[in-house]
N, C-alpha and C. Protein backbone atom coordinates (compact mmCIF):
# COMPACT_ATOMS: atom_id res chain seq x y z
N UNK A 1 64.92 2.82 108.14
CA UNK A 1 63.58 3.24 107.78
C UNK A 1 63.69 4.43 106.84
N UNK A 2 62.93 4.43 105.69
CA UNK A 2 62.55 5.61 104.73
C UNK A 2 61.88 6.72 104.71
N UNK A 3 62.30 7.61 104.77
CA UNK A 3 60.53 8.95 104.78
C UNK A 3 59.34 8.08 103.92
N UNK A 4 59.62 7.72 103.02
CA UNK A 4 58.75 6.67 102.07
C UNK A 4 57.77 6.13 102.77
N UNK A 5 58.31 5.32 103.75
CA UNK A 5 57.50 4.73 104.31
C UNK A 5 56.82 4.91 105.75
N UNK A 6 57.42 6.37 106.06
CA UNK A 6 56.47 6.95 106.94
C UNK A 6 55.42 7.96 106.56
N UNK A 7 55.62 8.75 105.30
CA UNK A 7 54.60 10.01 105.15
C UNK A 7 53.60 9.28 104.55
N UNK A 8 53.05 8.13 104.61
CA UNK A 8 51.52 7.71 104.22
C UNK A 8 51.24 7.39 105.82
N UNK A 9 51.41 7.90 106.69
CA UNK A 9 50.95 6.87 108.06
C UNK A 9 50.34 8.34 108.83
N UNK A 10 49.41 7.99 109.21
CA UNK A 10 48.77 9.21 110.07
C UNK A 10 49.84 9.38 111.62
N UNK A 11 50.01 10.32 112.03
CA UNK A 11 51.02 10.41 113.38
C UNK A 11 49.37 11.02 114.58
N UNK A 12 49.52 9.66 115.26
CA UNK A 12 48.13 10.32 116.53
C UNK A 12 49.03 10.47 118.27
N UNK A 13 48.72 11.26 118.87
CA UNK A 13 49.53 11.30 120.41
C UNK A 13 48.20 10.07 121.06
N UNK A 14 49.45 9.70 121.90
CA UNK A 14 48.24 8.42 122.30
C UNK A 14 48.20 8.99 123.96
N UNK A 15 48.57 10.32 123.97
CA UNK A 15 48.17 10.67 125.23
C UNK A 15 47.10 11.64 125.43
N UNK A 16 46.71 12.50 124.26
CA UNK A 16 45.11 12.65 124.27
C UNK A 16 44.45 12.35 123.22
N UNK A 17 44.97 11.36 122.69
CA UNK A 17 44.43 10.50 121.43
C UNK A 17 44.08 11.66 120.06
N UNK A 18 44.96 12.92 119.71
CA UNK A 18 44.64 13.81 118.93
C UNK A 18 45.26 13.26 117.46
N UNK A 19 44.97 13.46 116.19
CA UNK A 19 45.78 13.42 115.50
C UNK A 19 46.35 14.82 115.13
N UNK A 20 47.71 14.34 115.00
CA UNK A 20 48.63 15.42 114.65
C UNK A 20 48.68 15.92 112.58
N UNK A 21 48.93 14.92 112.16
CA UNK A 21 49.23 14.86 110.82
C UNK A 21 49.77 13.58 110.27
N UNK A 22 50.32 14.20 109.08
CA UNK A 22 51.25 13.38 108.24
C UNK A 22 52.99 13.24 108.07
N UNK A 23 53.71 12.80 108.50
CA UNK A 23 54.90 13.01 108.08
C UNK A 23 55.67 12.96 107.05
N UNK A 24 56.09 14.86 106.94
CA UNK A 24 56.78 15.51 105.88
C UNK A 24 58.30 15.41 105.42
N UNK A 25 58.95 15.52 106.43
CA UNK A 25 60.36 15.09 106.86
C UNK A 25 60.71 14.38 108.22
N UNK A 26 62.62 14.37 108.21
CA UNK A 26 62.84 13.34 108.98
C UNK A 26 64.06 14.11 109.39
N UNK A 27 64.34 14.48 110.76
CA UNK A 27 66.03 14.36 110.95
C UNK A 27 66.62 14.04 111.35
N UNK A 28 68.06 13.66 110.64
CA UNK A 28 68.62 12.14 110.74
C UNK A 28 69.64 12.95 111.25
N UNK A 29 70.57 11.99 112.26
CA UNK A 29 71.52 12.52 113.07
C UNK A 29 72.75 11.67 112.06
N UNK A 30 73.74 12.27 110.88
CA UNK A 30 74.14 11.49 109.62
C UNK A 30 75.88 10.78 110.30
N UNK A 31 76.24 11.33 111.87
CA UNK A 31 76.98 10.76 112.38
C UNK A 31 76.77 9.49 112.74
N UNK A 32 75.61 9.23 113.60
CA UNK A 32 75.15 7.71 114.33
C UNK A 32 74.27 6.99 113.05
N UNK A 33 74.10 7.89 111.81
CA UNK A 33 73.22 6.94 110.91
C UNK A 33 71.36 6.90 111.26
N UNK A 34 70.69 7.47 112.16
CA UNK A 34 69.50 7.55 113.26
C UNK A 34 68.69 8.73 113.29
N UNK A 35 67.31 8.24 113.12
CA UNK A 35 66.54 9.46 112.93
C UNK A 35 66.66 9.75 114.75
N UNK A 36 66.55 11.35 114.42
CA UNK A 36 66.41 12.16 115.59
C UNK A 36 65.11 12.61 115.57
N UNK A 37 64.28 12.74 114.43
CA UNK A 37 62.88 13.53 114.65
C UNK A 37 62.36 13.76 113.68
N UNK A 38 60.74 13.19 114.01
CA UNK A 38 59.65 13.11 112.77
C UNK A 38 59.12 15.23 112.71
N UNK A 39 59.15 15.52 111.27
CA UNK A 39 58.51 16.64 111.10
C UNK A 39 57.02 16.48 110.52
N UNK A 40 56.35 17.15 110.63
CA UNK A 40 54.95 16.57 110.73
C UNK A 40 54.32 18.64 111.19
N UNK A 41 53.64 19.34 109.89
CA UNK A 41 52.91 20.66 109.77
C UNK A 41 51.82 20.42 110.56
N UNK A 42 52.15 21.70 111.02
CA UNK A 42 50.59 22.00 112.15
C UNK A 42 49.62 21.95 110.91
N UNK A 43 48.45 22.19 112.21
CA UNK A 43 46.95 22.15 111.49
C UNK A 43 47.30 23.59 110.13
N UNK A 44 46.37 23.01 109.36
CA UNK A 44 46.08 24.73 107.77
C UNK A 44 47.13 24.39 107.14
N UNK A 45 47.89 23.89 107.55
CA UNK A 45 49.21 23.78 106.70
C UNK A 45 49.35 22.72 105.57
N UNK A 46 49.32 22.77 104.18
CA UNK A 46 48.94 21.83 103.20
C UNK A 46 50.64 21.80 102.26
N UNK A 47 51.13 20.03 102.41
CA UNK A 47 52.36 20.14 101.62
C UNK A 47 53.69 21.15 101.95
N UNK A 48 53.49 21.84 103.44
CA UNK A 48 54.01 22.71 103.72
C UNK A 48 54.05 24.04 103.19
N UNK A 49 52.87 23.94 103.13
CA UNK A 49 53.00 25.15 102.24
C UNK A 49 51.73 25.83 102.98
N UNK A 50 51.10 27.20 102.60
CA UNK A 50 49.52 28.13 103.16
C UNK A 50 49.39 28.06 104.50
N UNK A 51 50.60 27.90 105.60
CA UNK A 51 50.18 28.62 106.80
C UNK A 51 51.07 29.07 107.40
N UNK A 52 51.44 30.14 108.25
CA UNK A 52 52.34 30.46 109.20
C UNK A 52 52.37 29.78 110.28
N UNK A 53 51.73 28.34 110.69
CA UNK A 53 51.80 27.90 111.77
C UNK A 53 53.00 27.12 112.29
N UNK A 54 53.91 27.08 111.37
CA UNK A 54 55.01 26.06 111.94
C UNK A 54 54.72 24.87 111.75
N UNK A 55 55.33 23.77 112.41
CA UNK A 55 55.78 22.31 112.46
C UNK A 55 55.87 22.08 113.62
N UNK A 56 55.84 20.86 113.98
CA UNK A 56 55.95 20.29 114.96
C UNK A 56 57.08 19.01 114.85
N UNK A 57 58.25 18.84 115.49
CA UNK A 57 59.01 18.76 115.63
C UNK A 57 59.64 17.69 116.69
N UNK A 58 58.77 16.17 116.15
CA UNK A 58 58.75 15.37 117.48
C UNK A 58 59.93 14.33 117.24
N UNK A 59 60.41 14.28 118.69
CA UNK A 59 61.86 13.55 118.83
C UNK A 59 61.38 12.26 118.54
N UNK A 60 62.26 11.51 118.32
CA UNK A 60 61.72 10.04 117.17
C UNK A 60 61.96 8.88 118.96
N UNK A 61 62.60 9.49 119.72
CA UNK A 61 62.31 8.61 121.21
C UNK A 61 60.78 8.86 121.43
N UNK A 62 59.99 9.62 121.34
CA UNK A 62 58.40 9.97 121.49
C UNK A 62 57.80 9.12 120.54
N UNK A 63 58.17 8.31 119.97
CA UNK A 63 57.65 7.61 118.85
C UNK A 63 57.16 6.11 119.40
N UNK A 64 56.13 5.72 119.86
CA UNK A 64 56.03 4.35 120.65
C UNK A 64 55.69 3.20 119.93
N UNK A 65 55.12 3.57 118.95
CA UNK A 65 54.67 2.24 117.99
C UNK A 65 54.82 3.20 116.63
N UNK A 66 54.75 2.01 115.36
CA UNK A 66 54.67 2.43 113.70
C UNK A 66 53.99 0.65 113.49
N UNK A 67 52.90 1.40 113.11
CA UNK A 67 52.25 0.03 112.67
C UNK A 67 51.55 0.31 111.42
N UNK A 68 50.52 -0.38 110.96
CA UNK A 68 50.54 -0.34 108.94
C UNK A 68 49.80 0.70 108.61
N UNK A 69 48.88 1.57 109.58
CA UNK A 69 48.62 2.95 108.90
C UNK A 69 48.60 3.79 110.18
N UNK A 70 49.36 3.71 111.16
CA UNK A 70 49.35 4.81 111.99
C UNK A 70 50.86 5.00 112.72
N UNK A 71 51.42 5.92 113.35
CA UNK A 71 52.50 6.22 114.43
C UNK A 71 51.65 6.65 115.49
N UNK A 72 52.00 6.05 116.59
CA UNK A 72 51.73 6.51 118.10
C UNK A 72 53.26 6.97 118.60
N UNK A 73 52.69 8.13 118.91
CA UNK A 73 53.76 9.08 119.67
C UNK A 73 52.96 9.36 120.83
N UNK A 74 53.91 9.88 121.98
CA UNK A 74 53.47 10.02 123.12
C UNK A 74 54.38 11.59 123.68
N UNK A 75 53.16 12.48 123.37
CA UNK A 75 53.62 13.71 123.87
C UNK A 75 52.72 14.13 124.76
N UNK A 76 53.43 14.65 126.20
CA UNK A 76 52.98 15.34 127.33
C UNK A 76 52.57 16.76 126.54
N UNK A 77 51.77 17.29 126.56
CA UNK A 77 51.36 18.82 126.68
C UNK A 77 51.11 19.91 127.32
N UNK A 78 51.72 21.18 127.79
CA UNK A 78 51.43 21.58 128.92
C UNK A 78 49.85 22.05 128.79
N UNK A 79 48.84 22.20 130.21
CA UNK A 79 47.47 22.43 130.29
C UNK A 79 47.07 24.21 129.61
N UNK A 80 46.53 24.28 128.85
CA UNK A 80 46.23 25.75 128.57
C UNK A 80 45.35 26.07 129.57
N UNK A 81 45.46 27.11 130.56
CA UNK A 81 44.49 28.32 131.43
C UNK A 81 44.05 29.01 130.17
């Protein structure tokens, strides 16, 4: 699989149905040949670029479906008090 053909696909958690973003990069583990993890900018963040918020940094096993315009990932979140 290509970054190509993932950074047009919206990335949504299908465990509180949020969308996250777009995917920016990819990291590939270049021993086994295998992505290890979709990168994908927090919210404000445009092209990676205009925010201090970081990235989000999801392991490509969290990845449950890629279908023709979306990724379902499945991330637990801890509850904010």
């Amino acid at each position: 699989m290509r970054l190509c053909e993932l950074e047009d696909k919206e990335v949504i958690n299908a465990c509180n149905c949020k969308k996250l973003g777009y995917v920016v990069d990819l990291i590939i583990d270049e021993c086994q040949g295998s992505i290890e993890a979709i990168v994908i900018p927090k919210p404000g963040k445009f092209c990676g670029i205009f925010s201090d918020g970081g990235e989000y940094v999801i392991p490509f096993r969290c990845v449950k479906k890629i279908g023709p315009d979306i990724i379902l990932v499945e991330i637990h979140e801890e509850r904010e008090n």
